[in-house]
N, C-alpha and C. Protein backbone atom coordinates (compact mmCIF):
# COMPACT_ATOMS: atom_id res chain seq x y z
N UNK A 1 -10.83 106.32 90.43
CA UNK A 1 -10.13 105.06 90.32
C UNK A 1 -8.94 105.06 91.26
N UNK A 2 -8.76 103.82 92.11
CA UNK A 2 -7.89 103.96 92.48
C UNK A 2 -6.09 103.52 91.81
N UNK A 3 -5.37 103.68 92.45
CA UNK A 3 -3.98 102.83 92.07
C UNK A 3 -4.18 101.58 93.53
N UNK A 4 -3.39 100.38 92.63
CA UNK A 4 -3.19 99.37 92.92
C UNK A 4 -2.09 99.67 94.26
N UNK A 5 -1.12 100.08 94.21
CA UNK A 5 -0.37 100.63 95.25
C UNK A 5 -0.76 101.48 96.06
N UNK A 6 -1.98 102.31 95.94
CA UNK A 6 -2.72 102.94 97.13
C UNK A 6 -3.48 102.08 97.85
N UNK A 7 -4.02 101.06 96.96
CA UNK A 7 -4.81 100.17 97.53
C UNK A 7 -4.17 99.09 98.48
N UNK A 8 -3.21 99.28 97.71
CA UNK A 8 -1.62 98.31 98.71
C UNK A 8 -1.65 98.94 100.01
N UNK A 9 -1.22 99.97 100.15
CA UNK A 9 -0.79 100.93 101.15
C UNK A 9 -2.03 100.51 101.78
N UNK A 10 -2.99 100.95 101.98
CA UNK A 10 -4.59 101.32 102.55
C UNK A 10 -4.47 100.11 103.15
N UNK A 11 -4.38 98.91 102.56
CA UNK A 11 -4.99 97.69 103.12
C UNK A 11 -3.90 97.23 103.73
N UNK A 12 -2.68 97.18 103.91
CA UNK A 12 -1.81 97.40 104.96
C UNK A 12 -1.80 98.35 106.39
N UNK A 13 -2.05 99.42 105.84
CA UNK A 13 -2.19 99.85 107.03
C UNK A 13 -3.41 99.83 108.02
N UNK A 14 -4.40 99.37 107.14
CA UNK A 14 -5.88 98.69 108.28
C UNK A 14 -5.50 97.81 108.69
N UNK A 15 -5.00 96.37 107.99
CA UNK A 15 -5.12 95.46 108.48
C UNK A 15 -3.65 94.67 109.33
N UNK A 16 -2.82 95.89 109.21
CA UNK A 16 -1.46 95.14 109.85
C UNK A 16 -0.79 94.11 108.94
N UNK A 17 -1.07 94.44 107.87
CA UNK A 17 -0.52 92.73 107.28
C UNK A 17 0.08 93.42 106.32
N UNK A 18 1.23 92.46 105.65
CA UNK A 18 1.93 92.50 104.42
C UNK A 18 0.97 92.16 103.00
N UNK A 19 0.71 93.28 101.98
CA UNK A 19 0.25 92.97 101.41
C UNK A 19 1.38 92.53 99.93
N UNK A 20 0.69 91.43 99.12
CA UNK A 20 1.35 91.00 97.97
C UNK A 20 0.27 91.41 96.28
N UNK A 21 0.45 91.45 95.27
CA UNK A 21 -0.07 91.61 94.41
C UNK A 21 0.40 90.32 93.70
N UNK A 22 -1.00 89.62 93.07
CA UNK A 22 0.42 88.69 91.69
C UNK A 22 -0.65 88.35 90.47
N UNK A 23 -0.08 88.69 89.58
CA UNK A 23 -1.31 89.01 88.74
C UNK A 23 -0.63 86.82 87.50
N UNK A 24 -1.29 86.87 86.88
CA UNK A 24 -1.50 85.83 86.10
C UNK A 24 -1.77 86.30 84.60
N UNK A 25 -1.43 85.99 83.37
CA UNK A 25 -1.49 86.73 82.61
C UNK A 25 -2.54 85.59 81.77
N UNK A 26 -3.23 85.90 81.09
CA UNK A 26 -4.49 85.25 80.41
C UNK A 26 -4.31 84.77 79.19
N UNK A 27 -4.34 83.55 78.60
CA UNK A 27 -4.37 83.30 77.37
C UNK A 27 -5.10 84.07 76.37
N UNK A 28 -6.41 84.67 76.63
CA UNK A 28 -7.74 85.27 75.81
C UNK A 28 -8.19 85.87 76.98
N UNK A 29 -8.55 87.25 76.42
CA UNK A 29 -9.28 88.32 77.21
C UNK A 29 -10.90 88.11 76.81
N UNK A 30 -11.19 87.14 75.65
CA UNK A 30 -12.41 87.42 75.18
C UNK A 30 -13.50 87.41 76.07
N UNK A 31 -14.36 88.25 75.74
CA UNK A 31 -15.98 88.38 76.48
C UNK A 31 -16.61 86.91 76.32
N UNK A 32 -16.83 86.62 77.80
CA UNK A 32 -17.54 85.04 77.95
C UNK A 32 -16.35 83.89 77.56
N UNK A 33 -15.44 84.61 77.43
CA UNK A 33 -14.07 83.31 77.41
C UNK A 33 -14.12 82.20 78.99
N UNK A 34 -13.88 81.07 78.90
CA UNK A 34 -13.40 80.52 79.74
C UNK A 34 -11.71 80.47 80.46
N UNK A 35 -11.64 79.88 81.36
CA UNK A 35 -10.43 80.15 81.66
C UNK A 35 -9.29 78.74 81.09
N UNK A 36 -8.24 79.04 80.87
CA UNK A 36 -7.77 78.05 79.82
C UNK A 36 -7.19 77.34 80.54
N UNK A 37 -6.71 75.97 80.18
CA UNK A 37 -5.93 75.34 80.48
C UNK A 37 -4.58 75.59 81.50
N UNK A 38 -3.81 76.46 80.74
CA UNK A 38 -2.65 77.10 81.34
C UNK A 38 -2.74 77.80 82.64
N UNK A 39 -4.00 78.90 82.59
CA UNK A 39 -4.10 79.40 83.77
C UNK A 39 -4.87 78.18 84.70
N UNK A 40 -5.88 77.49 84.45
CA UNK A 40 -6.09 76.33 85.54
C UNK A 40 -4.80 75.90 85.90
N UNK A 41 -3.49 75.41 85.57
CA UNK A 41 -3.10 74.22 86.32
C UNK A 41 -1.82 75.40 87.11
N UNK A 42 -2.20 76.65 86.45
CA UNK A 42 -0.95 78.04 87.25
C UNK A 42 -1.83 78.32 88.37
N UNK A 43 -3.15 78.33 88.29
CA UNK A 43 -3.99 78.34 89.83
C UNK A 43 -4.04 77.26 90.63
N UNK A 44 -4.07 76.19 90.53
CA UNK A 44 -3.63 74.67 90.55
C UNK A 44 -2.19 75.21 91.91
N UNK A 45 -1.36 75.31 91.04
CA UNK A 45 0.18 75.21 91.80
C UNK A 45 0.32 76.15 92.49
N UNK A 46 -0.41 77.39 92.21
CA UNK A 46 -0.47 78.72 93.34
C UNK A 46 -1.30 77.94 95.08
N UNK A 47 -2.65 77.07 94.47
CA UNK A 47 -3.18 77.06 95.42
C UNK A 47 -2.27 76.25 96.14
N UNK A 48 -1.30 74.91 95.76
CA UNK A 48 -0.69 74.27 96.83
C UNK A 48 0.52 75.16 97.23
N UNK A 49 0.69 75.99 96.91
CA UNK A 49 2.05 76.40 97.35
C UNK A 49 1.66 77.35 98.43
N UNK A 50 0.53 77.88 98.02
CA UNK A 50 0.42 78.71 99.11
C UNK A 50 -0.22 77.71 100.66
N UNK A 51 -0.88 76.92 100.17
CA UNK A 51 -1.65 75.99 101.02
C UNK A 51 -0.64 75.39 102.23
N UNK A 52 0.56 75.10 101.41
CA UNK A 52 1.69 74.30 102.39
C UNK A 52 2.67 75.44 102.92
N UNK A 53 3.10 76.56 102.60
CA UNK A 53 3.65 77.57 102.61
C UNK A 53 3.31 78.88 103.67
N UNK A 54 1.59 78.81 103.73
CA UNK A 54 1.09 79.88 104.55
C UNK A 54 1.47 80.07 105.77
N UNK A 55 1.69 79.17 106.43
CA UNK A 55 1.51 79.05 108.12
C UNK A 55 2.67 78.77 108.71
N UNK A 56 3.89 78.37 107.77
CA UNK A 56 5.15 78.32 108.14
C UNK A 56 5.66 79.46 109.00
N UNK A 57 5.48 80.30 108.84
CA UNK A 57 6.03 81.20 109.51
C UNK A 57 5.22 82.10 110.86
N UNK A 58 4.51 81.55 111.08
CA UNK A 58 3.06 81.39 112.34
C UNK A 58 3.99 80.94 113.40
């Protein structure tokens, strides 16, 4: 198994890039759960922020 921070490291240093981690925390872990409400509209606002945010600095 690896660590998350080796995996950090590793994929930084192949790919030249800054890597980020960001985890989301889950209403229900259950087996065959859907994804809830809360986390839809927190993936929702991740995707525009990153969407308008990415290339700024290009």
């Amino acid at each position: 198994r690896l660590s998350l921070r080796f995996l950090g490291s590793y994929l930084e240093k192949e790919t030249q890039a800054k890597i980020y981690l960001l985890g989301i925390q889950p209403k229900s872990i259950k087996l065959g759960e859907k994804l809830s409400l809360e986390v839809k509209k927190t993936l929702s606002g991740l995707a525009d922020f990153f969407q308008k945010n990415t290339f700024e600095n290009e």
